[in-house]
PDB file of N, CA and C in Angstrom:
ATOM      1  N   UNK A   1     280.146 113.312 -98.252  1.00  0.00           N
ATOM      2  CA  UNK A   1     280.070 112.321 -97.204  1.00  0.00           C
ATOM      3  C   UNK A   1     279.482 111.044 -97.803  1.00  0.00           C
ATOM      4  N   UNK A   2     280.056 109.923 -97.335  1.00  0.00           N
ATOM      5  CA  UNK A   2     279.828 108.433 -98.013  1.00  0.00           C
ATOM      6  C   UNK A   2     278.709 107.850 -97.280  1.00  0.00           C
ATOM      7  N   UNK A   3     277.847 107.158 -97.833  1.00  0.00           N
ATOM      8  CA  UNK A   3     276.797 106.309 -97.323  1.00  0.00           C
ATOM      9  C   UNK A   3     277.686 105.795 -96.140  1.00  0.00           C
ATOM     10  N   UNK A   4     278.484 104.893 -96.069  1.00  0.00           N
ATOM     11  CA  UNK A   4     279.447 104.283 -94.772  1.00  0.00           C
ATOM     12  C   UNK A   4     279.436 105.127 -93.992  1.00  0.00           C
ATOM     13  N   UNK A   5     279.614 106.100 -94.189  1.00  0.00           N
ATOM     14  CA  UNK A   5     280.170 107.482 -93.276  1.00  0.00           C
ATOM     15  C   UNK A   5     278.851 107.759 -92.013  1.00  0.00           C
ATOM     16  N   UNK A   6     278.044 108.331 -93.152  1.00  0.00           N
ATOM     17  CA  UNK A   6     276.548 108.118 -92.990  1.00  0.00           C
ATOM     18  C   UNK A   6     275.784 107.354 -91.905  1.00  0.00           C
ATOM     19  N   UNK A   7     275.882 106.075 -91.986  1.00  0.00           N
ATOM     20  CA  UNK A   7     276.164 104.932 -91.330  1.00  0.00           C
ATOM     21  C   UNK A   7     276.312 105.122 -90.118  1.00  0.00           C
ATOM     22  N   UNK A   8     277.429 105.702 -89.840  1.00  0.00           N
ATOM     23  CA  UNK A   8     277.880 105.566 -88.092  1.00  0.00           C
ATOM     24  C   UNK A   8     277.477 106.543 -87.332  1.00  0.00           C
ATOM     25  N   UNK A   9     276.627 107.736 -88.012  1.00  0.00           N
ATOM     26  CA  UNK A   9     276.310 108.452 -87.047  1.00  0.00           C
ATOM     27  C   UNK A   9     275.475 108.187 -86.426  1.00  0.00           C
ATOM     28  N   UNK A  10     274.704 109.098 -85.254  1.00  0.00           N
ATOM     29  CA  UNK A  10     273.595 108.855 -84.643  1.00  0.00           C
ATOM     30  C   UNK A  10     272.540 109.747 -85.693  1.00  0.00           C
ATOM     31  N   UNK A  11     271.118 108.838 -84.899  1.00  0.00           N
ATOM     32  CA  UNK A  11     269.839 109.468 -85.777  1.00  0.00           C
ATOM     33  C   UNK A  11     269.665 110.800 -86.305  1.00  0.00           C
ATOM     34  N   UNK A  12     269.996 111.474 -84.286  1.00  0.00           N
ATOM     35  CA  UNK A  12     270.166 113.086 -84.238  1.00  0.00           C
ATOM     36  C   UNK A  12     271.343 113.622 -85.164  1.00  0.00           C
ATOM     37  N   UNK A  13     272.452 112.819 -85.038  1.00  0.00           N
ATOM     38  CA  UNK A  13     273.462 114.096 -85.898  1.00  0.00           C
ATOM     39  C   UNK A  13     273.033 113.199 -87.088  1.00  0.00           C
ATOM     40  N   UNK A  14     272.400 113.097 -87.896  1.00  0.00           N
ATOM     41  CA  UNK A  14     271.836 112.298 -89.327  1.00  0.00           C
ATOM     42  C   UNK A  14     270.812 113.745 -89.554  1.00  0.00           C
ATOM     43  N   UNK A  15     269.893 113.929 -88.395  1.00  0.00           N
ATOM     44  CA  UNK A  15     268.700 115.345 -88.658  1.00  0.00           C
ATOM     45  C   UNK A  15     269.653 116.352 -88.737  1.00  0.00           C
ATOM     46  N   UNK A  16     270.637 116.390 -87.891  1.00  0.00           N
ATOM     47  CA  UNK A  16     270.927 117.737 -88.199  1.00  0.00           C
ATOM     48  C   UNK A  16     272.350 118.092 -89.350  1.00  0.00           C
ATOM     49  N   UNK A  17     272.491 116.926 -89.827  1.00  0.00           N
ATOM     50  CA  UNK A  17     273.542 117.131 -91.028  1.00  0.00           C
ATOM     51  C   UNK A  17     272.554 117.123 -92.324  1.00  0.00           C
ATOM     52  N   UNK A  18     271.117 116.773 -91.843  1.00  0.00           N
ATOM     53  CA  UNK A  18     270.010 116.838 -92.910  1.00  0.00           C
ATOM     54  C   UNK A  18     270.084 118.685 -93.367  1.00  0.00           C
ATOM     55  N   UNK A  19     269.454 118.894 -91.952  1.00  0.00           N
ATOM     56  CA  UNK A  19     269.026 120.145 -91.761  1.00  0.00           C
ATOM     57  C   UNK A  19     270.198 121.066 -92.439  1.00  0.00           C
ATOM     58  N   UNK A  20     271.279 121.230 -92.141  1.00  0.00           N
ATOM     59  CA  UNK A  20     272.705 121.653 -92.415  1.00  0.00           C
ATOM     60  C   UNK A  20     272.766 122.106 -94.146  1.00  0.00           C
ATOM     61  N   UNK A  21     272.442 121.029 -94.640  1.00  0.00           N
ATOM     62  CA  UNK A  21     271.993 120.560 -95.890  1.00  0.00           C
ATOM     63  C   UNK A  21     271.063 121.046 -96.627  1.00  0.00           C
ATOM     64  N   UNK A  22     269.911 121.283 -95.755  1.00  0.00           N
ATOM     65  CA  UNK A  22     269.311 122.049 -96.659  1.00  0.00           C
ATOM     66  C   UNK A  22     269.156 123.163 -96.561  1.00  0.00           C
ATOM     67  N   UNK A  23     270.093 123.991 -95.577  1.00  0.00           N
ATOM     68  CA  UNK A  23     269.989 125.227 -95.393  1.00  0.00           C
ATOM     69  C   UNK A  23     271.309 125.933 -96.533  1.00  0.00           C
ATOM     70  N   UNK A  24     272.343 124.862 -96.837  1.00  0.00           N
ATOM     71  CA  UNK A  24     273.189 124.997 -97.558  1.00  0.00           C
ATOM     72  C   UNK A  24     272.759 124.804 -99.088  1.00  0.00           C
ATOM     73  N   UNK A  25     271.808 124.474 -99.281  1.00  0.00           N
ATOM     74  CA  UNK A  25     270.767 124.310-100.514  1.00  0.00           C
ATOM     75  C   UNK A  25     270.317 125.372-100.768  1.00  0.00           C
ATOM     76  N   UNK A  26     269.530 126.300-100.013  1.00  0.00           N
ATOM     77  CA  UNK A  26     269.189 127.430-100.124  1.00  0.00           C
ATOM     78  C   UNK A  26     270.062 128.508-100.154  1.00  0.00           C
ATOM     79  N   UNK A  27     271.359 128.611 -99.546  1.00  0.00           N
ATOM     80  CA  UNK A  27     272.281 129.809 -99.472  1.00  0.00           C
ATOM     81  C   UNK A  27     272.719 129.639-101.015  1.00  0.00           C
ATOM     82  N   UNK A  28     272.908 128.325-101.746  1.00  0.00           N
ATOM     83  CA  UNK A  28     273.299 128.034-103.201  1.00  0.00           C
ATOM     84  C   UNK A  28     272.202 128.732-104.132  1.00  0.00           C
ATOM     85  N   UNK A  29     271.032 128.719-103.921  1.00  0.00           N
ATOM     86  CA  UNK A  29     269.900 128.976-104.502  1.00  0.00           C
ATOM     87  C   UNK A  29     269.884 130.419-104.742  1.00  0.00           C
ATOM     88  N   UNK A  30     270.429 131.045-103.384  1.00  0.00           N
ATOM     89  CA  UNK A  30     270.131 132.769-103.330  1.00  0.00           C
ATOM     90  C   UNK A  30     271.524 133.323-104.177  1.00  0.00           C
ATOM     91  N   UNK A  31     272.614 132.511-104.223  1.00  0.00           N
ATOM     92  CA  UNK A  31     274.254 132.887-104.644  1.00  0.00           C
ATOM     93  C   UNK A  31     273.926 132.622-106.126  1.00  0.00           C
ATOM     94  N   UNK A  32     273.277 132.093-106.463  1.00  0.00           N
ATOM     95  CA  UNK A  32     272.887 131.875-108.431  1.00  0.00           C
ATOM     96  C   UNK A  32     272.111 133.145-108.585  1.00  0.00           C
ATOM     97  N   UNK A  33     270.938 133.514-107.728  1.00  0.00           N
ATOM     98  CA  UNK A  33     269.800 134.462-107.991  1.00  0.00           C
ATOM     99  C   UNK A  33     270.790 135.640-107.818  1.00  0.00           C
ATOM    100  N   UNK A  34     271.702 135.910-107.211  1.00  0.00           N
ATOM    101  CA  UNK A  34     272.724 137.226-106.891  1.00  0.00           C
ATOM    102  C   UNK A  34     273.586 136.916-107.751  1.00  0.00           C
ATOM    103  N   UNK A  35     273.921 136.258-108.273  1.00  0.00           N
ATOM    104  CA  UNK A  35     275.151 136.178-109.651  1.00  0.00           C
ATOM    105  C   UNK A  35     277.072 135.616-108.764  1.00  0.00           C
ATOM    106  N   UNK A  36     276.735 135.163-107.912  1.00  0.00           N
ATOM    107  CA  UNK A  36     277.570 135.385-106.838  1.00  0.00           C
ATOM    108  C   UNK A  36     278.064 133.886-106.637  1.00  0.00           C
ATOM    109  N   UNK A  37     277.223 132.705-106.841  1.00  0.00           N
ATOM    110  CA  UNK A  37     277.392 131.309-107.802  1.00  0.00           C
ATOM    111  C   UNK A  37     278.745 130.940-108.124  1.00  0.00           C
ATOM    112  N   UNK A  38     280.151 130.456-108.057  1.00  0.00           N
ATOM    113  CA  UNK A  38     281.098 129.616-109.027  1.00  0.00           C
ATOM    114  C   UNK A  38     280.610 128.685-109.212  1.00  0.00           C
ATOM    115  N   UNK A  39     280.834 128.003-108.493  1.00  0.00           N
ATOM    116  CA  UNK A  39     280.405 126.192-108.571  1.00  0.00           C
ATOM    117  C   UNK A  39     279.301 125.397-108.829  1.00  0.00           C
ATOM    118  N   UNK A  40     278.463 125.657-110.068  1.00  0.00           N
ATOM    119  CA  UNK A  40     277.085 125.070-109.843  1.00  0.00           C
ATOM    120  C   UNK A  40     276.992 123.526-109.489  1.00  0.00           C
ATOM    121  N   UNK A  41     278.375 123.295-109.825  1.00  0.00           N
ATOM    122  CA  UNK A  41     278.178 122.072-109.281  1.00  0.00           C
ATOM    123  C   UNK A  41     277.887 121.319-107.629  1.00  0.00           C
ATOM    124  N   UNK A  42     277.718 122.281-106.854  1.00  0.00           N
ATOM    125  CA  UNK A  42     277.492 121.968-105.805  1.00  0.00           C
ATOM    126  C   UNK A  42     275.905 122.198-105.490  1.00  0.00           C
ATOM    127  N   UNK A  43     274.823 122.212-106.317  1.00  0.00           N
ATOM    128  CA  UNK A  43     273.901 122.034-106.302  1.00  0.00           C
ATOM    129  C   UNK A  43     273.568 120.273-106.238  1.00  0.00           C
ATOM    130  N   UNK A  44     274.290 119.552-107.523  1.00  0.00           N
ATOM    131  CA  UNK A  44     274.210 118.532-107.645  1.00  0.00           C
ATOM    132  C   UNK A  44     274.855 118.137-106.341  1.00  0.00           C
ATOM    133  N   UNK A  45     275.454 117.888-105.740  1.00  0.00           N
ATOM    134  CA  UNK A  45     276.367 117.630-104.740  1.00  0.00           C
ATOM    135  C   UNK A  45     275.744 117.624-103.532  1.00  0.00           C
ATOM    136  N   UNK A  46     274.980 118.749-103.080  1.00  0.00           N
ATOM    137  CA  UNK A  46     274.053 118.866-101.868  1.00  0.00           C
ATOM    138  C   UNK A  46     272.998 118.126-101.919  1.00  0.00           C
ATOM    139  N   UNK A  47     272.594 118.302-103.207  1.00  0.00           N
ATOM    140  CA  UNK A  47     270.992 117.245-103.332  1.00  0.00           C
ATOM    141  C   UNK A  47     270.976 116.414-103.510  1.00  0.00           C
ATOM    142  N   UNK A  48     272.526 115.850-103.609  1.00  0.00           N
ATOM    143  CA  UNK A  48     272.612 114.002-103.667  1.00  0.00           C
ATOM    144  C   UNK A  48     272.971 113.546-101.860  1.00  0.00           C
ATOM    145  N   UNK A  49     273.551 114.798-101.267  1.00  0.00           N
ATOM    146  CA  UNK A  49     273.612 114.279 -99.960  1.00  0.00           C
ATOM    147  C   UNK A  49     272.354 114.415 -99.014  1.00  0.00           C
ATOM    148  N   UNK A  50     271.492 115.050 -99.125  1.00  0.00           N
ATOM    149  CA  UNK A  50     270.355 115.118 -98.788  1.00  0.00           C
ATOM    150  C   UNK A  50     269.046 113.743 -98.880  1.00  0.00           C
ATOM    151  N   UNK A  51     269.666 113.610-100.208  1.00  0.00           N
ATOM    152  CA  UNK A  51     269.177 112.098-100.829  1.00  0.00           C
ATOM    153  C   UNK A  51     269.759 111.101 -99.848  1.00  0.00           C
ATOM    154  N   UNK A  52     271.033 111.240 -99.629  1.00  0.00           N
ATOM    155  CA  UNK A  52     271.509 109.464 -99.145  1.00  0.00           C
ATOM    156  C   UNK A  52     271.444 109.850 -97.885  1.00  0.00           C
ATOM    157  N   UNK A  53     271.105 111.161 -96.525  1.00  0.00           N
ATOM    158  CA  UNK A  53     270.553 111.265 -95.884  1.00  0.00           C
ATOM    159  C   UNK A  53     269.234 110.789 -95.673  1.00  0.00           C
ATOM    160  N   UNK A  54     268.266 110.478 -95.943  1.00  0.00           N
ATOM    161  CA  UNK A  54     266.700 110.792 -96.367  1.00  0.00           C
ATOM    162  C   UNK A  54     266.701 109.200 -96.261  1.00  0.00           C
ATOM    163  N   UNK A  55     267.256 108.932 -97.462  1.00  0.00           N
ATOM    164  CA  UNK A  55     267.784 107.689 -97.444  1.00  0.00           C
ATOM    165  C   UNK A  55     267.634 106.675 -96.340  1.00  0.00           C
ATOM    166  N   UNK A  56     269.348 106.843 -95.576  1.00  0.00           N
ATOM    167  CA  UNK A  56     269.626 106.427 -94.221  1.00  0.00           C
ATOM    168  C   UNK A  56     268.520 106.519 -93.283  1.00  0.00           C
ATOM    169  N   UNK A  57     267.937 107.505 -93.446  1.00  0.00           N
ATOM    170  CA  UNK A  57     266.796 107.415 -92.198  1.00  0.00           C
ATOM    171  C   UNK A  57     265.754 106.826 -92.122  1.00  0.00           C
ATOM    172  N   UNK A  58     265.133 106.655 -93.857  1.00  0.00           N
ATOM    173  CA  UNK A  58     263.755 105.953 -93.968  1.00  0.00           C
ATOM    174  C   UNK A  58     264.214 104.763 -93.636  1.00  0.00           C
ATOM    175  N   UNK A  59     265.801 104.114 -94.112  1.00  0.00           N
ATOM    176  CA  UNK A  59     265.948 102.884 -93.902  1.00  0.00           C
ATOM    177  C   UNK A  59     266.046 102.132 -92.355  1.00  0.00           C
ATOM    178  N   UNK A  60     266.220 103.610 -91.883  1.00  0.00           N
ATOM    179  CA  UNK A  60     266.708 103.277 -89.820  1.00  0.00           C
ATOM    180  C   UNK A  60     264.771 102.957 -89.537  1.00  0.00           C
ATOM    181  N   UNK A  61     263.889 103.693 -90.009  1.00  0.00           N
ATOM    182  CA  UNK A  61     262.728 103.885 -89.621  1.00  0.00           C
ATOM    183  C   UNK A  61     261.826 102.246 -90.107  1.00  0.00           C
ATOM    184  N   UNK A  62     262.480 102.065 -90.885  1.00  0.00           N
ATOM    185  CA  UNK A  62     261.961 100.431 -91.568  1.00  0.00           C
ATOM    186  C   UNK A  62     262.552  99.282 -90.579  1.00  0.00           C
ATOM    187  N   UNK A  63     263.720  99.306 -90.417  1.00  0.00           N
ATOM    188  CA  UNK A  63     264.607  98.632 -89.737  1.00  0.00           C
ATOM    189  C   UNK A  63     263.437  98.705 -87.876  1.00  0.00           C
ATOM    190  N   UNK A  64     263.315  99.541 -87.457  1.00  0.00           N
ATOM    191  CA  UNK A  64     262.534  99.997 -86.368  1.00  0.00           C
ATOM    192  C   UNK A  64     261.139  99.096 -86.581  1.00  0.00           C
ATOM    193  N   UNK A  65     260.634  99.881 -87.328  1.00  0.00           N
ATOM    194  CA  UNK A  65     259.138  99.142 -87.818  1.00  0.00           C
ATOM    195  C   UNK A  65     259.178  97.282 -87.858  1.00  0.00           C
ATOM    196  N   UNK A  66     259.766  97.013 -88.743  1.00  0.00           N
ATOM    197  CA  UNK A  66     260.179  95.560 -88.443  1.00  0.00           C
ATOM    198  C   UNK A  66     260.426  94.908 -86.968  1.00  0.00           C
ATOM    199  N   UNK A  67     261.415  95.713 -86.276  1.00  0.00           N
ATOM    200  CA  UNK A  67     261.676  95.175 -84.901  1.00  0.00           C
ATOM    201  C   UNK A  67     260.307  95.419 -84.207  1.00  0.00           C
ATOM    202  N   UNK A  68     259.459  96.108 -83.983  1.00  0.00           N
ATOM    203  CA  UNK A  68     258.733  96.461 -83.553  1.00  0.00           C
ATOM    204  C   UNK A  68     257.921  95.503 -83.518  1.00  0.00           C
ATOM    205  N   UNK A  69     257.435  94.921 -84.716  1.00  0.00           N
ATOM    206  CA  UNK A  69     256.528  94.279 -85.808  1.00  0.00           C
ATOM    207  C   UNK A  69     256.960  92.832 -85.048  1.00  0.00           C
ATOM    208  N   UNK A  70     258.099  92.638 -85.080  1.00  0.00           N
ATOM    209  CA  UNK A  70     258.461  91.490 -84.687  1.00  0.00           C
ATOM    210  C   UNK A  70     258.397  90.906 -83.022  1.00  0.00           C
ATOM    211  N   UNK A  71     258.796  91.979 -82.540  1.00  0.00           N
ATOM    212  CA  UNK A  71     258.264  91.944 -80.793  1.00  0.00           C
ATOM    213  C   UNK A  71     257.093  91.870 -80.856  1.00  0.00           C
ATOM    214  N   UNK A  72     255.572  92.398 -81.502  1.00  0.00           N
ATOM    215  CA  UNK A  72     254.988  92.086 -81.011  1.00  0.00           C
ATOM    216  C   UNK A  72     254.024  90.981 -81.678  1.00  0.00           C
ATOM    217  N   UNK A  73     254.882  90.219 -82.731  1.00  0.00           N
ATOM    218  CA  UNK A  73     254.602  88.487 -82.791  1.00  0.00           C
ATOM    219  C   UNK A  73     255.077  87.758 -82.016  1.00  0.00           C
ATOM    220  N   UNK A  74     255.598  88.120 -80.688  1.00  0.00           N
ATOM    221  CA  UNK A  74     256.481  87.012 -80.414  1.00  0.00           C
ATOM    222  C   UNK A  74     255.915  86.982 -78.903  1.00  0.00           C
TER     223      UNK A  74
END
């Protein structure tokens, strides 16, 4: 999923494609420890979307803070 993509959702489906994410992090984690693993490459893959999740949100939470910040200079 693309930062753009990212982008248009709401906050809530942003937590829970977080959440999604890292539960899919862990099922990868237990499929290496069981030998059961193809793709390690989807380690890299999850933990970069988790990242530009994390991401998106600190940046929604700054974006907030500012407005906030700014209403109450005004």
């Amino acid at each position: 999923m693309k930062a753009s993509e990212i982008r248009k959702l709401s906050t809530e489906e942003i937590i829970e494609k977080l959440d999604e994410a890292r539960e899919q992090l862990m099922r990868l984690r237990f499929q290496q420890v069981t030998g059961e693993l193809v793709d390690t490459s989807q380690f890299r893959k999850t933990r970069r979307l988790i990242a530009r999740l994390m991401t998106i949100l600190r940046e929604r939470e700054i974006e907030a803070e500012k407005q906030s910040a700014n209403e109450g200079e005004a």
